[in-house]
C-alpha atoms as a PDB file:
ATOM      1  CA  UNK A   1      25.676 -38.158  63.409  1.00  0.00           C
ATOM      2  CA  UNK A   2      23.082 -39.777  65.487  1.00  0.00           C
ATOM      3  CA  UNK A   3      20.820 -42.494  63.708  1.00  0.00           C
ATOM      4  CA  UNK A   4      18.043 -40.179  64.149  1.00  0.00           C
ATOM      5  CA  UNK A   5      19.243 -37.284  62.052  1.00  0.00           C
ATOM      6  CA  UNK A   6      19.645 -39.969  58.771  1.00  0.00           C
ATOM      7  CA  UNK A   7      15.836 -40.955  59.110  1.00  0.00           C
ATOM      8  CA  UNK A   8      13.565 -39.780  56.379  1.00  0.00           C
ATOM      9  CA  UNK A   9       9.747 -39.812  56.941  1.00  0.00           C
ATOM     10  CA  UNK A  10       9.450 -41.763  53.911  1.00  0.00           C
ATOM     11  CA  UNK A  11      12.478 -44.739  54.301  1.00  0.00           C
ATOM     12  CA  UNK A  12      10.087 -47.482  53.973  1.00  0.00           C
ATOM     13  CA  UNK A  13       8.988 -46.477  50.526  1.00  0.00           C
ATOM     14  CA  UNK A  14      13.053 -46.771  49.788  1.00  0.00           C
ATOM     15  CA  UNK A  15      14.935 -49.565  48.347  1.00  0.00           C
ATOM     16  CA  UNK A  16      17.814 -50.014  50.843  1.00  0.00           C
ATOM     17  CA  UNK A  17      21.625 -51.683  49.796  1.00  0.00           C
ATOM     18  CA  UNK A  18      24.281 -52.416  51.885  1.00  0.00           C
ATOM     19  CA  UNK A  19      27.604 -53.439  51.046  1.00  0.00           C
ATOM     20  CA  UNK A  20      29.495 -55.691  53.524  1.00  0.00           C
ATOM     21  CA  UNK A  21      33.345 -55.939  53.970  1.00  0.00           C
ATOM     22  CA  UNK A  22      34.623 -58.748  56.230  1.00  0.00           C
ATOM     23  CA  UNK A  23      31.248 -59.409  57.358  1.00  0.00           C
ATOM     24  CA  UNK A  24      30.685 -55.934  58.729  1.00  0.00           C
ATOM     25  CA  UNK A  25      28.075 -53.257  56.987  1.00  0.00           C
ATOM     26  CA  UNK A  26      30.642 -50.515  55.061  1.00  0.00           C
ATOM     27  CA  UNK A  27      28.864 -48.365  53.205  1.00  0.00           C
ATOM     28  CA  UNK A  28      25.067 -47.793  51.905  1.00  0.00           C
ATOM     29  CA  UNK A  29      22.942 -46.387  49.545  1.00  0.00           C
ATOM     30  CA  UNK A  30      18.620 -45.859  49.504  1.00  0.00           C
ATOM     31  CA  UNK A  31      17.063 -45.783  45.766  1.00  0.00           C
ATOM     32  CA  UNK A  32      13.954 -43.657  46.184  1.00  0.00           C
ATOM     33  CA  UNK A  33      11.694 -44.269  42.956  1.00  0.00           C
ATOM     34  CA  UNK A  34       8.528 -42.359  41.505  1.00  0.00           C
ATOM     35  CA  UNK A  35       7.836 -44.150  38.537  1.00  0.00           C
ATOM     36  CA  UNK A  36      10.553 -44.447  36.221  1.00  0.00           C
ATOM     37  CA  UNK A  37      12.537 -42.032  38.243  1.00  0.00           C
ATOM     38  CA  UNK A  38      14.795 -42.692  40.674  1.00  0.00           C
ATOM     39  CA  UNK A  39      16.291 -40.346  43.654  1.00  0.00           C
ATOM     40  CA  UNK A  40      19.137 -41.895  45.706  1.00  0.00           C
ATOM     41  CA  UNK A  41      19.882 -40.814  48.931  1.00  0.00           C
ATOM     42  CA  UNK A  42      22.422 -41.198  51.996  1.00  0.00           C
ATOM     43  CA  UNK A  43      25.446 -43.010  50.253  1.00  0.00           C
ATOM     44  CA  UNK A  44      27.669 -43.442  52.871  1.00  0.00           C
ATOM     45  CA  UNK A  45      30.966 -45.468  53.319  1.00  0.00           C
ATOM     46  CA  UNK A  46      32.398 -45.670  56.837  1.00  0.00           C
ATOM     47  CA  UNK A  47      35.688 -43.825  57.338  1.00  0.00           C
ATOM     48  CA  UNK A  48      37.406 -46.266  58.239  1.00  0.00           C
ATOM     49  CA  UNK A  49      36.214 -48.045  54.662  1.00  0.00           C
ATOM     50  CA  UNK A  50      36.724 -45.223  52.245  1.00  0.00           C
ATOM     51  CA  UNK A  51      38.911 -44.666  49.623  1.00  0.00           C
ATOM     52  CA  UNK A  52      38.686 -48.711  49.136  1.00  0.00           C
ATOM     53  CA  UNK A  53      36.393 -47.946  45.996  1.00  0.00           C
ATOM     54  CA  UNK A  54      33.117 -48.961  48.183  1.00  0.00           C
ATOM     55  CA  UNK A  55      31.233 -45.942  46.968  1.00  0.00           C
ATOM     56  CA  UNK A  56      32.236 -46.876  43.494  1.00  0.00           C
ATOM     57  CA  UNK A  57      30.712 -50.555  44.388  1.00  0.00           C
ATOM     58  CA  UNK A  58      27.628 -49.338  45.224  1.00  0.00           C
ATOM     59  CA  UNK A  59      26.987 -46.810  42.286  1.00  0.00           C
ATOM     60  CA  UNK A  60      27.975 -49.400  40.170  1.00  0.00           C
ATOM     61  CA  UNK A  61      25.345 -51.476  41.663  1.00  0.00           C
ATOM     62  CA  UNK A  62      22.396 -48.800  41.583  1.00  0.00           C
ATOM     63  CA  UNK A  63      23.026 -47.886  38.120  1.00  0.00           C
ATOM     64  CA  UNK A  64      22.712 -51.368  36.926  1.00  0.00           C
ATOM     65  CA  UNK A  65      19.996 -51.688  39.464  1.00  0.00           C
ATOM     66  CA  UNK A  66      17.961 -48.701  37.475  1.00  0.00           C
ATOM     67  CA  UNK A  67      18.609 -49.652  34.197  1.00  0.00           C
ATOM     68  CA  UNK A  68      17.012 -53.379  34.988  1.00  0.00           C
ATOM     69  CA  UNK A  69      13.987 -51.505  36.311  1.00  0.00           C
ATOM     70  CA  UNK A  70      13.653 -49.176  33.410  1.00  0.00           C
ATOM     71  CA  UNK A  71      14.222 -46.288  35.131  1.00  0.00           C
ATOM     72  CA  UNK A  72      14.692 -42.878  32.567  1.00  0.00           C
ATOM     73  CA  UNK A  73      16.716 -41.105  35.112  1.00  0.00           C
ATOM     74  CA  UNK A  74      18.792 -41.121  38.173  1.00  0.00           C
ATOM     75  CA  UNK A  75      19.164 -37.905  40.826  1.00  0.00           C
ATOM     76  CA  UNK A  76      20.684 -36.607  43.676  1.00  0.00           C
ATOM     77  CA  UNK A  77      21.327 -33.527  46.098  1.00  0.00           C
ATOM     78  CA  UNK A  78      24.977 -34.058  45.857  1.00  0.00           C
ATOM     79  CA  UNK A  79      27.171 -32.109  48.272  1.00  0.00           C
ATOM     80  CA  UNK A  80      29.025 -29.862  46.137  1.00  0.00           C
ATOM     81  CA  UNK A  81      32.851 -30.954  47.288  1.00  0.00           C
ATOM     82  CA  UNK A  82      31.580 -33.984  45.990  1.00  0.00           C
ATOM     83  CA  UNK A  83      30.256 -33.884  42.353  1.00  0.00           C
ATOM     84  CA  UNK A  84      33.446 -34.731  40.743  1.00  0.00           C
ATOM     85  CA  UNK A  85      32.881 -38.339  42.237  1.00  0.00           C
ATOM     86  CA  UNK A  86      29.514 -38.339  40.319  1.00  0.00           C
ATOM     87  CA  UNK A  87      30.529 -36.905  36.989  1.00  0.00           C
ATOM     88  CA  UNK A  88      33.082 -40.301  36.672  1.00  0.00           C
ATOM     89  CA  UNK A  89      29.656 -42.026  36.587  1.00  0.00           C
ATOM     90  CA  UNK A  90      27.954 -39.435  33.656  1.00  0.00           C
ATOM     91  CA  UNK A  91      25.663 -37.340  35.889  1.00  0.00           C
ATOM     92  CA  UNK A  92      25.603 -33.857  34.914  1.00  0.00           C
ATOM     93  CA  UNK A  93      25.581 -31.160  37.300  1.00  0.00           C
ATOM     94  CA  UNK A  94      21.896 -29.192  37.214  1.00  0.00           C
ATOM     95  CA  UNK A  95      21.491 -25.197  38.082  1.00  0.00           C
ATOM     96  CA  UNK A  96      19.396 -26.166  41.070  1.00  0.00           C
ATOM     97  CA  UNK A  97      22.042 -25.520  44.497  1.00  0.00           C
ATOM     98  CA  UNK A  98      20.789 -25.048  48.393  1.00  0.00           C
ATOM     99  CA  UNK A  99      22.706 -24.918  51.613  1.00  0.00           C
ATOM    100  CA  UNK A 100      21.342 -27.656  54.049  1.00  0.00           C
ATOM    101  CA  UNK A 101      23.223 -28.589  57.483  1.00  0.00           C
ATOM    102  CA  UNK A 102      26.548 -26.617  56.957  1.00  0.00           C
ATOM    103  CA  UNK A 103      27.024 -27.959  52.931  1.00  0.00           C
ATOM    104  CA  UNK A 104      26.496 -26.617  49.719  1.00  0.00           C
ATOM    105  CA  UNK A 105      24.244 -28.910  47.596  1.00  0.00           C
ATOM    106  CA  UNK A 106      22.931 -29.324  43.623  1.00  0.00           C
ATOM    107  CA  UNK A 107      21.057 -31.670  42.366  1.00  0.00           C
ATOM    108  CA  UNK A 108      22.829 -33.843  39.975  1.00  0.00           C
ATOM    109  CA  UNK A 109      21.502 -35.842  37.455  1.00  0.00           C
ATOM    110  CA  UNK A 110      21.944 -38.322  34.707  1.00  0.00           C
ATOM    111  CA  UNK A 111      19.740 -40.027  31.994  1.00  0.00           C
ATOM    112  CA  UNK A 112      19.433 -43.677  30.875  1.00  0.00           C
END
């Protein structure tokens, strides 16, 4: 996708990460937080750079990110072919679903 179509109107209220491999940006994840809530958005591993447990890295890293910050609860819209990547973490799947850009989505969840 075009850089363009990742931009959200509010990215510079986000907390951006990046995780490097071999000195080149791999993957990334935004923490979005209102109060002691936080939303993350647009994790993303390059294809060339998945299934190297990158996206693991990174949640890994968020999660311990949110608890130092004393956040009550971490969410996403996670596409639904997905969610099994996000239960191994302890987010629970919500009844809340939509169809955005060709996927399925719900809004997963989990409490600190």
């Amino acid at each position: 996708m075009p850089f363009d179509a990742v931009k959200l109107k509010d990215d510079f209220e986000g907390i951006h990460f990046g995780l490097y491999a071999d000195h080149k940006l791999s993957g990334v994840v935004s923490l979005f937080p209102q109060g002691d809530v936080y939303q993350f958005r647009k994790l993303a591993v390059l294809p060339a750079a998945q299934k190297l447990g990158y996206g693991t890295k990174l949640m890994d890293y968020i999660l311990d990110f949110c608890k130092i910050q004393k956040a009550t609860e971490l969410w996403c819209n996670a596409r639904v072919n997905a969610k099994e990547f996000y239960f191994k973490f302890g987010f629970r799947e919500t009844d809340d679903t939509f169809f955005k850009d060709g996927f399925d989505f719900v809004v997963m969840e989990l409490g600190f």
